[in-house]
C-alpha atoms as a PDB file:
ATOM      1  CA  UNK A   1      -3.753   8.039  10.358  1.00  0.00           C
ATOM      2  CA  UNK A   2      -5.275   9.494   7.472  1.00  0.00           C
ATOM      3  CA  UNK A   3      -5.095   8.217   4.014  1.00  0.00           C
ATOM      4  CA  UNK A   4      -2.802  11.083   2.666  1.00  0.00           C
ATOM      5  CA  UNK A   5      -0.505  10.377   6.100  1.00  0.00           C
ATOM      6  CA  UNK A   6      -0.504   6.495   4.913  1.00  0.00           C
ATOM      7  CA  UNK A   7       0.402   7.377   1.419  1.00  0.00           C
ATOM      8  CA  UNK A   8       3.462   9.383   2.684  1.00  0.00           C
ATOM      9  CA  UNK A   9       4.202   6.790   5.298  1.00  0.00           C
ATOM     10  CA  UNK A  10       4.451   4.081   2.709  1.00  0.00           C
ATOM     11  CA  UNK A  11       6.847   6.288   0.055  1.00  0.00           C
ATOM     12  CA  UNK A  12       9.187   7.415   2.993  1.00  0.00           C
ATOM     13  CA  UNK A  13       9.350   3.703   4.011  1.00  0.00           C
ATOM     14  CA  UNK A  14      10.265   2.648   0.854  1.00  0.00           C
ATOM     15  CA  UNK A  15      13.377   4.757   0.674  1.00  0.00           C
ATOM     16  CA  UNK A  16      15.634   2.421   2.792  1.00  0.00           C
ATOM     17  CA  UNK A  17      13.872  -0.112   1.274  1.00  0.00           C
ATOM     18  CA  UNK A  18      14.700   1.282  -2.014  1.00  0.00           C
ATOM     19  CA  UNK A  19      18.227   2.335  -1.023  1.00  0.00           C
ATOM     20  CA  UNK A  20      19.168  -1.895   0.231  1.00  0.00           C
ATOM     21  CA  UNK A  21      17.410  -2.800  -3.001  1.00  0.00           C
ATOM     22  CA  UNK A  22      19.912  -0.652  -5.078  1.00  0.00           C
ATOM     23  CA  UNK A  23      23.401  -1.830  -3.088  1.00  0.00           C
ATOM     24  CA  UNK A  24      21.958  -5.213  -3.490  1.00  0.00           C
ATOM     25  CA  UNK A  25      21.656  -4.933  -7.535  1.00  0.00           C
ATOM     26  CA  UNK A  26      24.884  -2.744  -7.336  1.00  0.00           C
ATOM     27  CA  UNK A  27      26.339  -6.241  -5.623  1.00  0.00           C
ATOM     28  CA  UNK A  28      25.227  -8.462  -8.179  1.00  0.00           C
ATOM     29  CA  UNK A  29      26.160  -6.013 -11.315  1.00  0.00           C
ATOM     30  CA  UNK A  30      29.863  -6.784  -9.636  1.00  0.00           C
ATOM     31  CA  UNK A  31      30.077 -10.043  -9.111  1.00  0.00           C
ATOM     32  CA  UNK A  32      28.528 -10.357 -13.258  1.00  0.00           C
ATOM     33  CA  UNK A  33      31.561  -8.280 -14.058  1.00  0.00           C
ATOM     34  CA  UNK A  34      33.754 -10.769 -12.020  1.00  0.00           C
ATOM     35  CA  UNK A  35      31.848 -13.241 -13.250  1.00  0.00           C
ATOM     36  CA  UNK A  36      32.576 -12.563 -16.983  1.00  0.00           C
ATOM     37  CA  UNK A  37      36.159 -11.852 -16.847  1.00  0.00           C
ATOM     38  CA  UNK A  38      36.640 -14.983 -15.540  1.00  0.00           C
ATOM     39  CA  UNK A  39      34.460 -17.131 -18.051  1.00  0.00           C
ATOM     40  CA  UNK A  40      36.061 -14.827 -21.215  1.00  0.00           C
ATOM     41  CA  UNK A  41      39.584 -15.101 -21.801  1.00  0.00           C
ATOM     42  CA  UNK A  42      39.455 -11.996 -23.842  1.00  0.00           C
ATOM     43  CA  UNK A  43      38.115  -9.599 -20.581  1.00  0.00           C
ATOM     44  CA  UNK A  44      40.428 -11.550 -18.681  1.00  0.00           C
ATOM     45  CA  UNK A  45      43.622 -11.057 -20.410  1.00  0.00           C
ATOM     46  CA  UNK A  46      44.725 -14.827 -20.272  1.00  0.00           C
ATOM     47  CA  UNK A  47      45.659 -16.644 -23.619  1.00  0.00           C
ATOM     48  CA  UNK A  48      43.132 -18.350 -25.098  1.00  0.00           C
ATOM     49  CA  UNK A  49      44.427 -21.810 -26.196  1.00  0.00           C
ATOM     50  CA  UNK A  50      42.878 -24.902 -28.034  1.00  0.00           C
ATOM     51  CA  UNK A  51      39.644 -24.977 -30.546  1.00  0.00           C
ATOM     52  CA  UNK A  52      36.312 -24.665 -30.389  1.00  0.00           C
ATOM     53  CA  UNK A  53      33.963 -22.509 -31.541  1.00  0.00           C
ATOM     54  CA  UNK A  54      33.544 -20.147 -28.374  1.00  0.00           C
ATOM     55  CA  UNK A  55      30.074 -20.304 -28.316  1.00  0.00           C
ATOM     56  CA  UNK A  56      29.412 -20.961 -25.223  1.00  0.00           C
ATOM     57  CA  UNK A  57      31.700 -18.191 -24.260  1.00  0.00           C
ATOM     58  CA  UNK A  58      30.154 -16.126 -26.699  1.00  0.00           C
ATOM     59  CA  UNK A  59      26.680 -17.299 -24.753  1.00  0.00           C
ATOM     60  CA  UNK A  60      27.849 -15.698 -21.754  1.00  0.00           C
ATOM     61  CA  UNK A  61      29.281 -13.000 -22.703  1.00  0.00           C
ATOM     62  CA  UNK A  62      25.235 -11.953 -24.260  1.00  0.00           C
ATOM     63  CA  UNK A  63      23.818 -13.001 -21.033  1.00  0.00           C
ATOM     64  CA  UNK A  64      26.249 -11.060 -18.751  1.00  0.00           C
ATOM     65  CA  UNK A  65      26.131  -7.726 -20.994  1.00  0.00           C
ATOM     66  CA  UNK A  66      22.060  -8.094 -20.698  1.00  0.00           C
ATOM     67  CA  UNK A  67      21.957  -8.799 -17.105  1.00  0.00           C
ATOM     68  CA  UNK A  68      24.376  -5.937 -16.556  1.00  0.00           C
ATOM     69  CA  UNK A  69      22.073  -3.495 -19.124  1.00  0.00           C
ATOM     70  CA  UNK A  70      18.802  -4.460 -16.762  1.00  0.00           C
ATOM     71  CA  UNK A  71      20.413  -4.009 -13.956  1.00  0.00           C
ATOM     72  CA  UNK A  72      22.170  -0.413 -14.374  1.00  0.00           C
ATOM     73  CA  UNK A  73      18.504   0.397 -16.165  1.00  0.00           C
ATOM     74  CA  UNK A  74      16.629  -0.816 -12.460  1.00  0.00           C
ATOM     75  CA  UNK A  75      19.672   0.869 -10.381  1.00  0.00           C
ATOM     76  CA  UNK A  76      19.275   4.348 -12.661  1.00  0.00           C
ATOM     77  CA  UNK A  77      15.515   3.727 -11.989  1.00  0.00           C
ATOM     78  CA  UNK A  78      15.608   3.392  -7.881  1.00  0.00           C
ATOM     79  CA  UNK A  79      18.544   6.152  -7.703  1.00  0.00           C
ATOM     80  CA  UNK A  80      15.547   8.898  -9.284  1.00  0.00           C
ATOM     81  CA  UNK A  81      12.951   7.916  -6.876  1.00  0.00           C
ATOM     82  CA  UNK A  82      15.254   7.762  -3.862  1.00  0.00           C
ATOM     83  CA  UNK A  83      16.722  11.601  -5.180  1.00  0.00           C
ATOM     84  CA  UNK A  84      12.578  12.252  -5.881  1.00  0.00           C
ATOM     85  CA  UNK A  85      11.921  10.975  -2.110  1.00  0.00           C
ATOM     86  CA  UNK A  86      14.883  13.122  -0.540  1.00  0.00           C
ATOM     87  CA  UNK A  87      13.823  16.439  -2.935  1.00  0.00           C
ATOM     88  CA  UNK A  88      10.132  16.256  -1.737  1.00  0.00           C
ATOM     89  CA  UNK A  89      11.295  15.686   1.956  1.00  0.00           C
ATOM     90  CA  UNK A  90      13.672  18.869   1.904  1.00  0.00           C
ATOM     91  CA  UNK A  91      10.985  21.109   0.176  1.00  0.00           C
ATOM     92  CA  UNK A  92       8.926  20.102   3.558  1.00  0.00           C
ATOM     93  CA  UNK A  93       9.102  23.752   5.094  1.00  0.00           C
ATOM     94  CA  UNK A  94       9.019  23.277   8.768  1.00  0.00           C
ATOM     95  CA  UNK A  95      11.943  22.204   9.927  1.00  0.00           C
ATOM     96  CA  UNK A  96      11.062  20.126  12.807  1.00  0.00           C
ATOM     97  CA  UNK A  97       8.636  18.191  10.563  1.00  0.00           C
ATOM     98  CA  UNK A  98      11.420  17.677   7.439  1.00  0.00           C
ATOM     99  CA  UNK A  99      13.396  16.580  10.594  1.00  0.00           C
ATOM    100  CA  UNK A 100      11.794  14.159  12.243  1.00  0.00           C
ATOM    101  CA  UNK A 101      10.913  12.708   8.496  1.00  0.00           C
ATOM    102  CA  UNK A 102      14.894  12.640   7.822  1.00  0.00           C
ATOM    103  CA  UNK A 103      15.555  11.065  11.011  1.00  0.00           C
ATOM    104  CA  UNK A 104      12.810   8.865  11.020  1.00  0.00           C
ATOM    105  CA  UNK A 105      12.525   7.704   7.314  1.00  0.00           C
ATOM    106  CA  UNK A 106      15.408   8.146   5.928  1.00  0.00           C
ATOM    107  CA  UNK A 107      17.972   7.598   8.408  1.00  0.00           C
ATOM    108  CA  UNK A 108      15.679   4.758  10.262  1.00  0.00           C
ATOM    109  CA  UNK A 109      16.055   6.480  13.709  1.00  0.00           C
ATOM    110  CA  UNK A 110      13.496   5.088  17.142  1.00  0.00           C
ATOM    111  CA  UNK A 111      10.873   7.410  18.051  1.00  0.00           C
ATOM    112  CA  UNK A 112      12.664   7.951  21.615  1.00  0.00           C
ATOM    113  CA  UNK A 113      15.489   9.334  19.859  1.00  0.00           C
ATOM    114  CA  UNK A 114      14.002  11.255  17.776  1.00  0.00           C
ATOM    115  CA  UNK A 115      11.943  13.038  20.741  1.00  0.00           C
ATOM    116  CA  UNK A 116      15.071  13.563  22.197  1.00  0.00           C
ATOM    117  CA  UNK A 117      16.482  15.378  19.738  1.00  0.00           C
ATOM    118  CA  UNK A 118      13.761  17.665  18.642  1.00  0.00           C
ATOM    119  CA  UNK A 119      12.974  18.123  22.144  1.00  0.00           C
ATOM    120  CA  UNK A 120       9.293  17.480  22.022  1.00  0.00           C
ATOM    121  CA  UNK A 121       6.904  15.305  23.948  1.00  0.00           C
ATOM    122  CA  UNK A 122       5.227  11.962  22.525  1.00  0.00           C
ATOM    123  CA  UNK A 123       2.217  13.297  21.838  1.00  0.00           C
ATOM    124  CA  UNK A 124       4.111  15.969  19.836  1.00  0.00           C
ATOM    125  CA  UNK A 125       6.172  14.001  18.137  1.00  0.00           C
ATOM    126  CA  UNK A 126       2.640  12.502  16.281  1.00  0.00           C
ATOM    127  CA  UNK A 127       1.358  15.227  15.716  1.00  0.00           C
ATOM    128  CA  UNK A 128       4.451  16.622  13.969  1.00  0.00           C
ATOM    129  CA  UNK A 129       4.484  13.421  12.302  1.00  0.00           C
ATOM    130  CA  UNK A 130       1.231  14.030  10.842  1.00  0.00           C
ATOM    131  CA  UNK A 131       1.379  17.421   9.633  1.00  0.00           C
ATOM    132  CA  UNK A 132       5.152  16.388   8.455  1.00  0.00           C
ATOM    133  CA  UNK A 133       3.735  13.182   6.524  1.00  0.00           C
ATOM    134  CA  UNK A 134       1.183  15.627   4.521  1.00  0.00           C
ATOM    135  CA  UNK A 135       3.029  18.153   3.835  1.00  0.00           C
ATOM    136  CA  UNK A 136       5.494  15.437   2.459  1.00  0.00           C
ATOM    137  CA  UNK A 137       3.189  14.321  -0.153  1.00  0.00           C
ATOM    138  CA  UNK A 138       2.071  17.408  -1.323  1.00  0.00           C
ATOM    139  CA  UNK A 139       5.529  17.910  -2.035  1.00  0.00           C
ATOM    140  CA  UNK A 140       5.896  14.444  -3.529  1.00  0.00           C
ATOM    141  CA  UNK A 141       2.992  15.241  -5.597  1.00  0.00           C
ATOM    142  CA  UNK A 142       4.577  18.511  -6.677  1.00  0.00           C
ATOM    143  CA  UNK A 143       7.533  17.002  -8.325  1.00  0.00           C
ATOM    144  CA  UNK A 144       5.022  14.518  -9.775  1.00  0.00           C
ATOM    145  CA  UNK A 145       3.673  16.973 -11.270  1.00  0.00           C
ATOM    146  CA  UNK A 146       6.309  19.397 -12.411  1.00  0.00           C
END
């Protein structure tokens, strides 16, 4: 596989990698939010009863807004490449090649399926998977670039 191929190769693999990455923040910015409503009275609507200064709840509260800030910043960051990933991929003109890249990167589809729905032989499903991982990053680069 050629270096340019490789290059591709790597990108389109990171989109699923990419896309678990993002439900898994997404997971974790929702169980902070449960996470503070519970600690804070105040986000939780229950009476707040007794002394104290609240600083520990006030503690919290900073480190819950700041996870939450880093973590929509990261999930904002991964949606762009994953939309950059899926715009360079549907620019690929040849549809059989911007299909078998769907199917296979994107969607995580096996080779033999793949074949079968294109229709093609092995040895033309690698070939189309060479021409299709090129073309790919030139239109990667593209948007890189525009």
């Amino acid at each position: 596989m050629t270096t340019e191929a490789e290059r591709g190769r790597k990108i389109l693999l990171s989109y699923r990698k990419l896309s678990r990455l993002e439900q898994i923040k997404t997971d974790r910015l929702r169980a902070i939010m449960e996470s503070a409503t519970r600690v804070t009275p105040s986000l939780s609507g229950d009476r707040v009863t007794g002394g104290g200064t609240g600083s520990r709840t006030e503690e919290l509260i900073v480190r819950h807004v700041d996870l939450e800030r880093q973590l929509d910043e990261a999930i904002v960051d991964l949606r762009a490449l994953c939309a950059r990933i899926q715009a360079a991929v549907d620019a690929v003109p040849d549809y059989d090649q911007r299909a078998l890249l769907e199917l296979r990167y994107l969607k995580g589809a096996s080779w033999l399926s793949i074949r079968d729905c294109l229709a093609i032989s092995e040895a033309t499903s690698f070939r189309i998977q060479r021409m299709a991982l090129a073309a790919f990053v030139r239109e990667f680069d593209k948007l890189d670039s525009a």
